[in-house]
C-alpha atoms as a PDB file:
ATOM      1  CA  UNK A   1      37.768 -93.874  46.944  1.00  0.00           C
ATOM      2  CA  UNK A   2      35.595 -91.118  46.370  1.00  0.00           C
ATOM      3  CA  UNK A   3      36.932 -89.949  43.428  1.00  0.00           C
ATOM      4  CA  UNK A   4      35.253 -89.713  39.663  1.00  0.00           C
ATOM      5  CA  UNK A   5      37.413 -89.692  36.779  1.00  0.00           C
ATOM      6  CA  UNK A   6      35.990 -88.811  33.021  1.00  0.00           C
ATOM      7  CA  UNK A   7      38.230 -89.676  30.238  1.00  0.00           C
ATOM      8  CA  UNK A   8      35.757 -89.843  26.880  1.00  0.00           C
ATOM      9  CA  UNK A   9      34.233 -86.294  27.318  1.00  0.00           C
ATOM     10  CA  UNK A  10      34.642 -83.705  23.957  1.00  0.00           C
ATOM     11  CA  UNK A  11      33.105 -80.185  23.911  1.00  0.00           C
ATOM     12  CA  UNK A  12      31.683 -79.111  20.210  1.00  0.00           C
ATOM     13  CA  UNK A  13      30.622 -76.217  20.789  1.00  0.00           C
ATOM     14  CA  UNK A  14      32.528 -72.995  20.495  1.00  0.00           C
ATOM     15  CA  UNK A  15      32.801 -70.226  23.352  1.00  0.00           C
ATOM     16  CA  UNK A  16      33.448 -70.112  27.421  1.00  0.00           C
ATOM     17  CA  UNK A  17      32.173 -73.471  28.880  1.00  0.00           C
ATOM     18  CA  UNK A  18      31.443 -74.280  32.944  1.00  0.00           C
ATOM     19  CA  UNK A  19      31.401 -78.115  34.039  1.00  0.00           C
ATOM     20  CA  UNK A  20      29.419 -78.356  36.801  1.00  0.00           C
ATOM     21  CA  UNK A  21      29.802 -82.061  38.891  1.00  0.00           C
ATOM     22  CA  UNK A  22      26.639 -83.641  41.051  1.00  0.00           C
ATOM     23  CA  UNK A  23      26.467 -86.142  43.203  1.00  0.00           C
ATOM     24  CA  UNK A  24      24.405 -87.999  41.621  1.00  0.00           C
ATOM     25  CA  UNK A  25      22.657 -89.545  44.801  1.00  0.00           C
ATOM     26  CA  UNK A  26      22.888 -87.025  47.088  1.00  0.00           C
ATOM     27  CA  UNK A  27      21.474 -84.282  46.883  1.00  0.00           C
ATOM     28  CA  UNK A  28      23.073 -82.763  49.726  1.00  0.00           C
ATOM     29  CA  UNK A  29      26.217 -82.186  48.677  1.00  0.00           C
ATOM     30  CA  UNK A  30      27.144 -79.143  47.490  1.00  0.00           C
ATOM     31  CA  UNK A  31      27.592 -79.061  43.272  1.00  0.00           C
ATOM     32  CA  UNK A  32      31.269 -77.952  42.637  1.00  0.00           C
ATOM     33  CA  UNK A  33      32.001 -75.689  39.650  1.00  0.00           C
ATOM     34  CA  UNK A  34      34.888 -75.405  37.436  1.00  0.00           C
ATOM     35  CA  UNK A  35      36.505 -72.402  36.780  1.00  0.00           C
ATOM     36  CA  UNK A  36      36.048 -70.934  32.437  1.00  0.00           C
ATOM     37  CA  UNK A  37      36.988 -72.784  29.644  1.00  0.00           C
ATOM     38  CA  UNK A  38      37.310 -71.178  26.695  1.00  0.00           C
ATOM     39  CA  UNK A  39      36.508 -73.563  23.653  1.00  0.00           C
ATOM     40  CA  UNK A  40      37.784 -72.627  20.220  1.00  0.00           C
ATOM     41  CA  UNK A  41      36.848 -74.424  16.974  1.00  0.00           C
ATOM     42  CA  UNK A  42      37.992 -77.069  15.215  1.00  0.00           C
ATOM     43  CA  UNK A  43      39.725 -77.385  12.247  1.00  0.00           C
ATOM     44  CA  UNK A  44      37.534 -76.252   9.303  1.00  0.00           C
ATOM     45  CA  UNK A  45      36.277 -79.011   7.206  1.00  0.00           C
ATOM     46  CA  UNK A  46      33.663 -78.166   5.457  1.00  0.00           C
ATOM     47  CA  UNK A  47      31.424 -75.518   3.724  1.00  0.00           C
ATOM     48  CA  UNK A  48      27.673 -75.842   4.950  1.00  0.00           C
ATOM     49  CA  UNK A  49      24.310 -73.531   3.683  1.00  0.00           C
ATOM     50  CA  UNK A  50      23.795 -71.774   7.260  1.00  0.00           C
ATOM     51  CA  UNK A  51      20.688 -70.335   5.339  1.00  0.00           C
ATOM     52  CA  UNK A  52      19.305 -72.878   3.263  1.00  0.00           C
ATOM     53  CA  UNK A  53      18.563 -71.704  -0.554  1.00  0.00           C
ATOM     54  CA  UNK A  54      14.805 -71.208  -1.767  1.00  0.00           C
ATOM     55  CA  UNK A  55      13.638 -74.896  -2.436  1.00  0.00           C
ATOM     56  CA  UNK A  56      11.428 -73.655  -5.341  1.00  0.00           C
ATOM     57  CA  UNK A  57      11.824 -70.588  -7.492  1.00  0.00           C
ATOM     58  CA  UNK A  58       8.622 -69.640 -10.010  1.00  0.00           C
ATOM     59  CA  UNK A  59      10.863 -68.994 -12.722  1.00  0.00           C
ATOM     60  CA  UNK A  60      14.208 -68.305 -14.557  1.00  0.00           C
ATOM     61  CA  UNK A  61      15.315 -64.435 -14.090  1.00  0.00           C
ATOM     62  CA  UNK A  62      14.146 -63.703 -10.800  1.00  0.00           C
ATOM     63  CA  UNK A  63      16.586 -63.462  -8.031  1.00  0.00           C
ATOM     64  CA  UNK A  64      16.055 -65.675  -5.429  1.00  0.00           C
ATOM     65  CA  UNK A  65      15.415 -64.535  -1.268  1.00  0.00           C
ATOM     66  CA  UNK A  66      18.899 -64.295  -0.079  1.00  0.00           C
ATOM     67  CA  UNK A  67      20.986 -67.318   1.476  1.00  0.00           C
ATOM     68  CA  UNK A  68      24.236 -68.169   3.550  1.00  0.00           C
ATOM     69  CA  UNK A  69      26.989 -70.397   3.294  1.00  0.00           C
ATOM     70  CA  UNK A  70      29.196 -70.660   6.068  1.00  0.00           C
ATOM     71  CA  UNK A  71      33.299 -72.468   6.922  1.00  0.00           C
ATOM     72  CA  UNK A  72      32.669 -74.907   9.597  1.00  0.00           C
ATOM     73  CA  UNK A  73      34.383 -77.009  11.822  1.00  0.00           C
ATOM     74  CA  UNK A  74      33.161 -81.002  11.585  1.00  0.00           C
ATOM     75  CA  UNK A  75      30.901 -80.063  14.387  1.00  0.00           C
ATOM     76  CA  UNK A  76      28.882 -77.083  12.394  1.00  0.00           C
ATOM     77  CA  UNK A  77      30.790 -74.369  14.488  1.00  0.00           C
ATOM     78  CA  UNK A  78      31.410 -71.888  12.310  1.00  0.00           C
ATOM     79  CA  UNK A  79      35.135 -70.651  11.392  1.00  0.00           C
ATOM     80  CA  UNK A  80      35.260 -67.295  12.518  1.00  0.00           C
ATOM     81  CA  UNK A  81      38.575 -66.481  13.101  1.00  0.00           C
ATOM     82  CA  UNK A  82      42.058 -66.717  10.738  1.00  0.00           C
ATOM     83  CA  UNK A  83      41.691 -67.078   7.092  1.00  0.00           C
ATOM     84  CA  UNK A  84      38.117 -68.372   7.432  1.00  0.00           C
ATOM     85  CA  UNK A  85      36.768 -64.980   8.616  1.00  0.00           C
ATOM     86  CA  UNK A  86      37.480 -63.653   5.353  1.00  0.00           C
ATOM     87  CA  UNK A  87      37.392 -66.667   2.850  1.00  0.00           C
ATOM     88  CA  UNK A  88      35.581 -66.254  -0.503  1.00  0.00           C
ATOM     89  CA  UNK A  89      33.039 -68.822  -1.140  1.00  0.00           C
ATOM     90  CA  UNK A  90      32.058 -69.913  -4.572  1.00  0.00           C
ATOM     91  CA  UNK A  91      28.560 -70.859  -5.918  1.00  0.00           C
ATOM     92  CA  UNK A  92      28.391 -73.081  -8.662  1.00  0.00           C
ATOM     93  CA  UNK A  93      25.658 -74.543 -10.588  1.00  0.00           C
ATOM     94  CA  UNK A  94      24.356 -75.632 -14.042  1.00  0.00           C
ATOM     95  CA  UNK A  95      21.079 -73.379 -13.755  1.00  0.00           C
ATOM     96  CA  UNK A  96      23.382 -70.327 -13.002  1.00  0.00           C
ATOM     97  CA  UNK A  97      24.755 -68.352 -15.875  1.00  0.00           C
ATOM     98  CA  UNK A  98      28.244 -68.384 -14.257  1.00  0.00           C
ATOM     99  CA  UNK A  99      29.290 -68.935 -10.326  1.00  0.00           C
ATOM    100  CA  UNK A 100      28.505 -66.395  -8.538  1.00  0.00           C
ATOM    101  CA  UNK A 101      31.445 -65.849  -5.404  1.00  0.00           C
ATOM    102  CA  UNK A 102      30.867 -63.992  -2.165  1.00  0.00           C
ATOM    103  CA  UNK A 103      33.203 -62.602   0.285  1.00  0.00           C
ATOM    104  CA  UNK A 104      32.716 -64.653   4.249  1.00  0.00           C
ATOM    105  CA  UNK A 105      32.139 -61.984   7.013  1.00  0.00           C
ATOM    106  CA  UNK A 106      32.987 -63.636  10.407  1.00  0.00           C
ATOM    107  CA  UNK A 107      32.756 -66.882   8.151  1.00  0.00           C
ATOM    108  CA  UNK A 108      29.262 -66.529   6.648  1.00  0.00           C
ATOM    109  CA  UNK A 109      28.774 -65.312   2.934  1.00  0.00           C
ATOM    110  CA  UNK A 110      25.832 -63.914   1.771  1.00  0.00           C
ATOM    111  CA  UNK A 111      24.415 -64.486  -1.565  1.00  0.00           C
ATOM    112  CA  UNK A 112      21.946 -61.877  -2.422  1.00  0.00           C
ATOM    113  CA  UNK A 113      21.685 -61.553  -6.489  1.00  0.00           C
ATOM    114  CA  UNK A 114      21.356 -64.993  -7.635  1.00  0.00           C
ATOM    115  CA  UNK A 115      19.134 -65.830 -10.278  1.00  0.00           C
ATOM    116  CA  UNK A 116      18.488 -69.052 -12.262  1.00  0.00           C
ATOM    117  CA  UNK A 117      19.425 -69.115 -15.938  1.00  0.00           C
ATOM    118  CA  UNK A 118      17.498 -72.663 -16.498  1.00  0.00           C
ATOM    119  CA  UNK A 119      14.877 -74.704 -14.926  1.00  0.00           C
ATOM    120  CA  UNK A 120      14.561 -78.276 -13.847  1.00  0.00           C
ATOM    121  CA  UNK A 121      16.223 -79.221 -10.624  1.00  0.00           C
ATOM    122  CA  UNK A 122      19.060 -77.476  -9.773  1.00  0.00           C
ATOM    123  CA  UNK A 123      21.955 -79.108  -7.886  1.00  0.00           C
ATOM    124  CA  UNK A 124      23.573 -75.707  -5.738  1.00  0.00           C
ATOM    125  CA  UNK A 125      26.997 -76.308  -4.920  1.00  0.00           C
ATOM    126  CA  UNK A 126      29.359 -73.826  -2.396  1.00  0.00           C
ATOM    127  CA  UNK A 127      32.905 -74.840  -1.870  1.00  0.00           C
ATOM    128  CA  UNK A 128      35.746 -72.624  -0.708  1.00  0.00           C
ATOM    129  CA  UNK A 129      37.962 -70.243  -2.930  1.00  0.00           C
ATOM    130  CA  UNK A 130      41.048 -70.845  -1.186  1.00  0.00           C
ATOM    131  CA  UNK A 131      40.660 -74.429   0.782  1.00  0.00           C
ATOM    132  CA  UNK A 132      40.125 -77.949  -0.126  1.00  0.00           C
ATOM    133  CA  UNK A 133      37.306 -78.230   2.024  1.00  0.00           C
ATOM    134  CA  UNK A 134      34.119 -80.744   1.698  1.00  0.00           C
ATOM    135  CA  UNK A 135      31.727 -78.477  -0.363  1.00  0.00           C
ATOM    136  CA  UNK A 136      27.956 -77.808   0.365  1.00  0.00           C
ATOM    137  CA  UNK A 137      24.965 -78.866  -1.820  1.00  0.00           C
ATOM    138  CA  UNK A 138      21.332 -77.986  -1.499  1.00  0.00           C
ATOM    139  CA  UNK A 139      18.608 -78.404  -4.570  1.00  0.00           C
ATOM    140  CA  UNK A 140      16.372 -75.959  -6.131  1.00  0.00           C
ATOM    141  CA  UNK A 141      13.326 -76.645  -8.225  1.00  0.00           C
ATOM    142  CA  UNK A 142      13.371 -74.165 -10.799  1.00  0.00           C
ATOM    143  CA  UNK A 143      10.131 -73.405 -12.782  1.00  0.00           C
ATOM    144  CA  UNK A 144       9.072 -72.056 -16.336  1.00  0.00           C
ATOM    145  CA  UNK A 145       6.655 -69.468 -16.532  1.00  0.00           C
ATOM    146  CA  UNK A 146       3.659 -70.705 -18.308  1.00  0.00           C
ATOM    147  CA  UNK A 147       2.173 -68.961 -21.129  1.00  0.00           C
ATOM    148  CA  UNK A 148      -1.080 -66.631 -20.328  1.00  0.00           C
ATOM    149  CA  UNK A 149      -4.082 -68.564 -19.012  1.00  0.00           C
ATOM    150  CA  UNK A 150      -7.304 -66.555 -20.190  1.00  0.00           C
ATOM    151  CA  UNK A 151     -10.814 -67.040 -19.131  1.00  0.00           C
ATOM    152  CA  UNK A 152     -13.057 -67.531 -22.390  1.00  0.00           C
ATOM    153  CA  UNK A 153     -16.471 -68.561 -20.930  1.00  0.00           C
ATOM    154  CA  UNK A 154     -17.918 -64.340 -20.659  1.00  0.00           C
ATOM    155  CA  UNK A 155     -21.748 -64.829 -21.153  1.00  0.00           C
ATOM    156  CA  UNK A 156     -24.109 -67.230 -19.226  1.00  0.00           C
ATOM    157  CA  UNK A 157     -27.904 -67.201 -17.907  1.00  0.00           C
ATOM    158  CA  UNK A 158     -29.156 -66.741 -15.093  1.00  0.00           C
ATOM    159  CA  UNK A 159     -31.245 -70.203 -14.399  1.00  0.00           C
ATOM    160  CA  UNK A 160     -28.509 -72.477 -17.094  1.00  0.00           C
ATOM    161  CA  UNK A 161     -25.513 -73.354 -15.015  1.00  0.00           C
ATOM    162  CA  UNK A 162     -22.298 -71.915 -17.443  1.00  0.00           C
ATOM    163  CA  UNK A 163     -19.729 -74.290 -18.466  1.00  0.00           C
ATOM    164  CA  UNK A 164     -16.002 -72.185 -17.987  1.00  0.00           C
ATOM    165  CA  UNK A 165     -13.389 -72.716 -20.273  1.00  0.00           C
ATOM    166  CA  UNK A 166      -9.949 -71.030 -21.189  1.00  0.00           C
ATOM    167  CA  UNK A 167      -7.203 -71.247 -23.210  1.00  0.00           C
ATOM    168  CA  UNK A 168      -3.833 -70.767 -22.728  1.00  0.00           C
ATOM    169  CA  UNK A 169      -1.319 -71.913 -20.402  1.00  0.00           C
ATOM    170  CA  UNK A 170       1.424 -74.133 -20.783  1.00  0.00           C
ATOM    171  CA  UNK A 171       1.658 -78.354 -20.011  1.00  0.00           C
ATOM    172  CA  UNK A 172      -0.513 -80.696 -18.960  1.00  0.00           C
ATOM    173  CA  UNK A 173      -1.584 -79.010 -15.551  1.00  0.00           C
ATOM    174  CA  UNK A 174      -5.536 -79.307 -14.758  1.00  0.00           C
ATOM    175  CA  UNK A 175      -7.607 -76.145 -15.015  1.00  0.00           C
ATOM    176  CA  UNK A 176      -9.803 -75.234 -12.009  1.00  0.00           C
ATOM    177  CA  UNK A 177     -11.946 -71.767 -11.511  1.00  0.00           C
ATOM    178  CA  UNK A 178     -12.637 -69.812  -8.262  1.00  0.00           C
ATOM    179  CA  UNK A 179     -15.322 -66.516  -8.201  1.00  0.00           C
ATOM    180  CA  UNK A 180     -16.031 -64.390  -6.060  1.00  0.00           C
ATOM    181  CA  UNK A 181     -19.347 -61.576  -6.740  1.00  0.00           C
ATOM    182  CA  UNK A 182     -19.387 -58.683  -9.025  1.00  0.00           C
ATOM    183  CA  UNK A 183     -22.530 -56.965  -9.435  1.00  0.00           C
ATOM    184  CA  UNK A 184     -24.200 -60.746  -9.637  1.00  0.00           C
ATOM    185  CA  UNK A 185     -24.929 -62.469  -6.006  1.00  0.00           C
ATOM    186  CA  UNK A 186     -24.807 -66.028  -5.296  1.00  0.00           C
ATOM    187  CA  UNK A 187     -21.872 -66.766  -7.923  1.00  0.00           C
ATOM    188  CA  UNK A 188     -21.099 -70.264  -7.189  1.00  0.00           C
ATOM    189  CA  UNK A 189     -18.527 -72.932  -9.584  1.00  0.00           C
ATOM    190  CA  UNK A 190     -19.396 -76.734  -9.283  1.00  0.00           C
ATOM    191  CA  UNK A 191     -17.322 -79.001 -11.097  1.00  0.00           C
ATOM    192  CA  UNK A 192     -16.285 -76.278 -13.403  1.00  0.00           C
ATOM    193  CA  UNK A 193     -19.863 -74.784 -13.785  1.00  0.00           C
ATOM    194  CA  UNK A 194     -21.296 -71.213 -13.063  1.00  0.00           C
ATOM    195  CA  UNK A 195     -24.229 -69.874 -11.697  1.00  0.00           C
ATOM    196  CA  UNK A 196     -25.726 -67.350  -9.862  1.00  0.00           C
ATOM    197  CA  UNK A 197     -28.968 -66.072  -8.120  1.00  0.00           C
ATOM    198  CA  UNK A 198     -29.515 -62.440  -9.118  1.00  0.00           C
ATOM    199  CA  UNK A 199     -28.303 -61.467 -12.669  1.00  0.00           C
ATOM    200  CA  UNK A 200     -25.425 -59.093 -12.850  1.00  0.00           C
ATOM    201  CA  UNK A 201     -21.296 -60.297 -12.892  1.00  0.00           C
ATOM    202  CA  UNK A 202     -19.610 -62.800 -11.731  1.00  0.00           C
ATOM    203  CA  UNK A 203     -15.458 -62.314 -11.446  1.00  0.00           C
ATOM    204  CA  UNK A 204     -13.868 -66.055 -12.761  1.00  0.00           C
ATOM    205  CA  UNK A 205     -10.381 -66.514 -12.493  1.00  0.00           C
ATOM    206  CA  UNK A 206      -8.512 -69.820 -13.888  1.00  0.00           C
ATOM    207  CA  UNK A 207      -5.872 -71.740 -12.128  1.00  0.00           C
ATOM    208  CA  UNK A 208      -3.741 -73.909 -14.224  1.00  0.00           C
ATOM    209  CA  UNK A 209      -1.504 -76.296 -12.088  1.00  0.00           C
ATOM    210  CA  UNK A 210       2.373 -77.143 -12.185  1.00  0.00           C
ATOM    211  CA  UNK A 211       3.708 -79.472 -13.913  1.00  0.00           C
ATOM    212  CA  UNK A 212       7.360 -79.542 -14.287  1.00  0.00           C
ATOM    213  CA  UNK A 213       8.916 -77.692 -15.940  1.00  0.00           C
ATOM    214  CA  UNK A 214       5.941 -74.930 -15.496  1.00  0.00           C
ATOM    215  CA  UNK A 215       5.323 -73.308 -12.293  1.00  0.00           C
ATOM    216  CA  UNK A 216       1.423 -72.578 -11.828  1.00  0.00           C
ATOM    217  CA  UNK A 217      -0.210 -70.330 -13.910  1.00  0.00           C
ATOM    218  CA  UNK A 218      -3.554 -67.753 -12.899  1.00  0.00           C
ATOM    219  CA  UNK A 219      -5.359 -65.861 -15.208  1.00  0.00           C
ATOM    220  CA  UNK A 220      -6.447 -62.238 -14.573  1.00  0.00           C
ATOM    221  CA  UNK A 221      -9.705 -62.011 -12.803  1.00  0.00           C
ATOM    222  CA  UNK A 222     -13.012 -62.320 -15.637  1.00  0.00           C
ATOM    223  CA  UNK A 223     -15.907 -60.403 -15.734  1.00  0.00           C
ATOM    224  CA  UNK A 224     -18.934 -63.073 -17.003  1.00  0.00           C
ATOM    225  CA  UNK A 225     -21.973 -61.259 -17.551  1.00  0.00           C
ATOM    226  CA  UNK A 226     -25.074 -63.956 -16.108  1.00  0.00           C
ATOM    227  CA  UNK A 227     -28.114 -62.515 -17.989  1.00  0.00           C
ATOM    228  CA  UNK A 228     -31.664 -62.708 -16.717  1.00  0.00           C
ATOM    229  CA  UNK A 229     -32.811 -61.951 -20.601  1.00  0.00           C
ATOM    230  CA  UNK A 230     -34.609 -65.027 -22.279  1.00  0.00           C
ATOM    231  CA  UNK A 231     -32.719 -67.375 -24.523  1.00  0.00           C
ATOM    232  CA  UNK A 232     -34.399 -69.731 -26.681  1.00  0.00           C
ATOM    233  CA  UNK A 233     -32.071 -72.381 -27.888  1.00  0.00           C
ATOM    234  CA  UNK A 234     -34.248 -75.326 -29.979  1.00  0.00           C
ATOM    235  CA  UNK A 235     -37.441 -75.932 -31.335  1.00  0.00           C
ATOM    236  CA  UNK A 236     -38.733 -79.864 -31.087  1.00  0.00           C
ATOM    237  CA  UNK A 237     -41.540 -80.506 -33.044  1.00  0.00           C
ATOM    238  CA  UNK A 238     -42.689 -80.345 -36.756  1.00  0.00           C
ATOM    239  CA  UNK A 239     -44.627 -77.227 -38.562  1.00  0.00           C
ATOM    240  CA  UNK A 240     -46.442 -77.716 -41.499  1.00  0.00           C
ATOM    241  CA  UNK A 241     -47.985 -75.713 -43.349  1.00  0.00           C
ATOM    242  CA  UNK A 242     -51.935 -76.120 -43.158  1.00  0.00           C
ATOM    243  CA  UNK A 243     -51.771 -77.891 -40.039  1.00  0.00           C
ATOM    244  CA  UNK A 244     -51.864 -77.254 -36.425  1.00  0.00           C
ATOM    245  CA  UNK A 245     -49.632 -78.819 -34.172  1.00  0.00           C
ATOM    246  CA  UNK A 246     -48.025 -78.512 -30.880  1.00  0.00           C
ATOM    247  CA  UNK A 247     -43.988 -77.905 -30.486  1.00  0.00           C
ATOM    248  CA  UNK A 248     -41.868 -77.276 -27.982  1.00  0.00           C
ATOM    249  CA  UNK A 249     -39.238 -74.325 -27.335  1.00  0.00           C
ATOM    250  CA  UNK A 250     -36.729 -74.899 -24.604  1.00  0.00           C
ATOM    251  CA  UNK A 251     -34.441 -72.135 -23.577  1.00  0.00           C
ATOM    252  CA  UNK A 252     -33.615 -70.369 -19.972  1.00  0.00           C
ATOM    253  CA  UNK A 253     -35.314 -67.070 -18.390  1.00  0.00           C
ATOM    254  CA  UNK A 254     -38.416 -67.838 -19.509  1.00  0.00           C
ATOM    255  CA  UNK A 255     -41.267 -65.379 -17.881  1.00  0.00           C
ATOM    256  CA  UNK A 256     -45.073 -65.800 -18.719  1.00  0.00           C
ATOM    257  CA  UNK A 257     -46.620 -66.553 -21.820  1.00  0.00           C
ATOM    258  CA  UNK A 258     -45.384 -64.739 -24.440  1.00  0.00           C
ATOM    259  CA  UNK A 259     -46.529 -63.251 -27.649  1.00  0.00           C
ATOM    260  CA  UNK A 260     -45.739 -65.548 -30.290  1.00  0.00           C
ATOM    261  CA  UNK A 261     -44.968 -64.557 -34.325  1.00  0.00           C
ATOM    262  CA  UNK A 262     -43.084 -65.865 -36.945  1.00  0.00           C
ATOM    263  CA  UNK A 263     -41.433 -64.767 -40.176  1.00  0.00           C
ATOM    264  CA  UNK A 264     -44.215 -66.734 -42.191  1.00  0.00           C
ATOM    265  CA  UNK A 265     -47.867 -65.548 -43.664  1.00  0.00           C
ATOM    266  CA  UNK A 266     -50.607 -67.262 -41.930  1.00  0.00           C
ATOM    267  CA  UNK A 267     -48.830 -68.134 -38.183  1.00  0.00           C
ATOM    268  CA  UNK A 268     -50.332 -67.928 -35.796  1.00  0.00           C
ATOM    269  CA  UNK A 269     -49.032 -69.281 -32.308  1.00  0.00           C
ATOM    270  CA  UNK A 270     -50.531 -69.530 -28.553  1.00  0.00           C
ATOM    271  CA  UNK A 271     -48.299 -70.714 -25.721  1.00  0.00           C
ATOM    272  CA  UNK A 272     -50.332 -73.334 -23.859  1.00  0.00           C
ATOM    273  CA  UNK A 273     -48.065 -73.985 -21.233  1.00  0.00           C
ATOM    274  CA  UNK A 274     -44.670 -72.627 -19.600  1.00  0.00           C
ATOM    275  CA  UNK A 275     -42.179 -74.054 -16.847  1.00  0.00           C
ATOM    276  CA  UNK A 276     -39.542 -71.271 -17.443  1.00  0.00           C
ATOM    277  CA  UNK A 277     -37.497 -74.072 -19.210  1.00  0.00           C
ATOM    278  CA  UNK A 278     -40.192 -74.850 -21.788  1.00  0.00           C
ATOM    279  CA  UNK A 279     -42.478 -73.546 -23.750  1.00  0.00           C
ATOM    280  CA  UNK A 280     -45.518 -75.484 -24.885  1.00  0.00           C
ATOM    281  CA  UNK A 281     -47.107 -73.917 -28.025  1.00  0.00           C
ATOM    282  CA  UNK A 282     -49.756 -75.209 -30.139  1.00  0.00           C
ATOM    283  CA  UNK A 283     -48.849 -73.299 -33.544  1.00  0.00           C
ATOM    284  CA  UNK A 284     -51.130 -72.895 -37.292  1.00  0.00           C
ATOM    285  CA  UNK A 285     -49.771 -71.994 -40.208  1.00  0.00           C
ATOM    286  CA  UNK A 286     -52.931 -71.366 -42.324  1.00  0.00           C
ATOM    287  CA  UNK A 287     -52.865 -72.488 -46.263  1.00  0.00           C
ATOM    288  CA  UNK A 288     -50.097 -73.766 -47.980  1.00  0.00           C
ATOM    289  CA  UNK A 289     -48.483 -70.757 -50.045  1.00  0.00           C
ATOM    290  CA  UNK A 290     -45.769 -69.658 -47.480  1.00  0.00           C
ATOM    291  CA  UNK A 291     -42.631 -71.469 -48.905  1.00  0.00           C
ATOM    292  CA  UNK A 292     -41.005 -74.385 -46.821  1.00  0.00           C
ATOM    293  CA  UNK A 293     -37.724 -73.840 -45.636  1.00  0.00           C
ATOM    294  CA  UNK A 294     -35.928 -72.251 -42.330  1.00  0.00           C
ATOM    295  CA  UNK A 295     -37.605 -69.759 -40.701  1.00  0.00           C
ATOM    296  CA  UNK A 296     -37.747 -67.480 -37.363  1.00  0.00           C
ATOM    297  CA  UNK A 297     -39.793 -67.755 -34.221  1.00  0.00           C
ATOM    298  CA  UNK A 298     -39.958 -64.851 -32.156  1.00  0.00           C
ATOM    299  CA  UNK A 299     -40.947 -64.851 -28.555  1.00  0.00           C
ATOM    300  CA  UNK A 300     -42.220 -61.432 -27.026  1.00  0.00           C
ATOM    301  CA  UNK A 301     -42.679 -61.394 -23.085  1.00  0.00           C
ATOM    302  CA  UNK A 302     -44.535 -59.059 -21.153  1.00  0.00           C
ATOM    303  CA  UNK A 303     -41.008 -57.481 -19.723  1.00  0.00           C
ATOM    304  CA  UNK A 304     -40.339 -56.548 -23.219  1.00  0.00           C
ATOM    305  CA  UNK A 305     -37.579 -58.621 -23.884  1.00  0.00           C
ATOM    306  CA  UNK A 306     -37.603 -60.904 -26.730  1.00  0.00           C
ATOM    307  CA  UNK A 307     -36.124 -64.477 -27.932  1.00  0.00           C
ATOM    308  CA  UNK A 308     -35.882 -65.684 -31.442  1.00  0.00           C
ATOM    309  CA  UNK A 309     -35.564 -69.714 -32.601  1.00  0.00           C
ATOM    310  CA  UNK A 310     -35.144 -71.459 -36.472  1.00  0.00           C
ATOM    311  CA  UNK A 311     -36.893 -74.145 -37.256  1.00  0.00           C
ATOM    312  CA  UNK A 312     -38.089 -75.830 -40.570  1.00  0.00           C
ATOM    313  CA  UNK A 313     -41.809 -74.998 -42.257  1.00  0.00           C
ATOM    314  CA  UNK A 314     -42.479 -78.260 -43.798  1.00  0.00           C
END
């Protein structure tokens, strides 16, 4: 007969309400307004994080961004009036050092100075000083620090990619290396490998990841030194005394044909060939008084640097 009637409406939200009725099919009839309805809250039932705790802290000691916990009704509206706008709430946990309790202004407490005595996952509970109310939870991941992660890999070359290692550190987290230039250009890491296109410094730093209970750990930034100087690392071939033959040198920043010499009366040495890797070099060793044994190569380039090898005089 022209008349509506609601009987399963509820309001759960706290303050001065308006209902405002429609027709729902025409839209020519004017809406009708009610007058204010001032909505209080419910009965508190609960204690609820209104500002969620951190959900990871790096490590025991530091105290955490603050955090709220607030009295609510068992719609989330917060008690702000009567004894919950000045309840104490209490903050318990097995990674604190002892609860930790903080006064509710207009229902919300703040907790500011809380730091983690342990690590692991830790369980955060906040129940009411005063009330029998359903207590709050929320979980933090608390880490370890890990011990110092240090970059050992300081010297490279500049055509011989550098293999990085460090030490340090704590767990079984994977190492990984980012660089950025010093006085080098081009530094570049590939699969945990150096290199770089002019010689000068390259600036490593090592990343060694989480893995409970350790939180991530970074070394300080490295300075590697990437030389352009000539290395010679091995000798391949056989000298003998009173014999020529041809051996090989392999090393990195090689640059012409160098001068060759050796510790040994009677050497003599002539590079026949050179790929900057390798040296081919077809070597004498006049006579057979110079004693066998281990002896030193020495490579002079035209830049005037030098490289030095062992190798055996058969």
């Amino acid at each position: 007969a022209g008349v509506a009637t609601f009987s399963a409406l509820t309001i759960n939200k706290v303050g001065t309400c308006y209902l405002t009725a429609t027709d729902a099919t025409n839209t020519g009839i004017a809406p009708a307004t009610s007058s204010a309805i001032v909505v209080s809250g419910g009965t508190p039932e609960k204690v609820a994080f209104s500002v969620a705790p951190p959900a990871t802290v790096a490590a025991t000691g530091t105290i955490v961004t603050a955090f709220k916990a607030a009295v609510e009704d068992a719609n989330g509206n917060v008690d702000t009036t009567g004894l919950g706008s000045s309840d104490s709430i209490t903050l318990s946990s097995t990674c604190l050092a002892a609860p930790v309790t903080a006064t509710a202004v207009a229902g919300v407490a703040t907790f500011a100075t809380v730091e983690f005595a342990s690590t692991g996952n830790c369980t955060l509970t906040a129940t009411d000083a005063s009330r029998t109310l359903v207590a709050g939870t929320a979980t933090t991941s608390v880490g370890q620090a890990q011990a110092a992660v240090t970059v050992t890999s300081k010297n490279g070359y500049l055509d011989a990619p550098l293999t990085l290692a460090a030490t340090g550190g704590s767990g079984t987290g994977a190492v990984t290396y980012t660089v950025t230039n010093g006085t080098a250009t081009g530094c570049a890491i590939t699969s945990g490998t150096l290199k770089a296109t002019k010689a000068g410094t390259c600036l490593v730093t090592a990343t060694k990841a989480a893995v409970a209970p350790y939180t991530v750990g970074v070394s300080v930034a490295t300075t590697v030194t990437i030389s352009s100087a000539p290395k010679a690392i091995r000798l391949a071939g056989a000298i003998r005394r009173g014999r020529t033959v041809a051996v090989t040198v392999t090393g990195y920043n090689f640059s012409g044909r160098p001068r060759v010499t050796s510790n040994v009366a009677g050497f003599t040495g002539l590079v026949t060939r050179d790929s900057g890797r390798s040296l081919t070099i077809r070597v004498t060793v006049k006579g057979t008084s110079a004693r066998a044994g281990v002896k030193t190569l020495t490579l002079a380039f035209a830049n005037g640097k030098h490289a030095s090898v062992k190798y055996s005089l058969h």
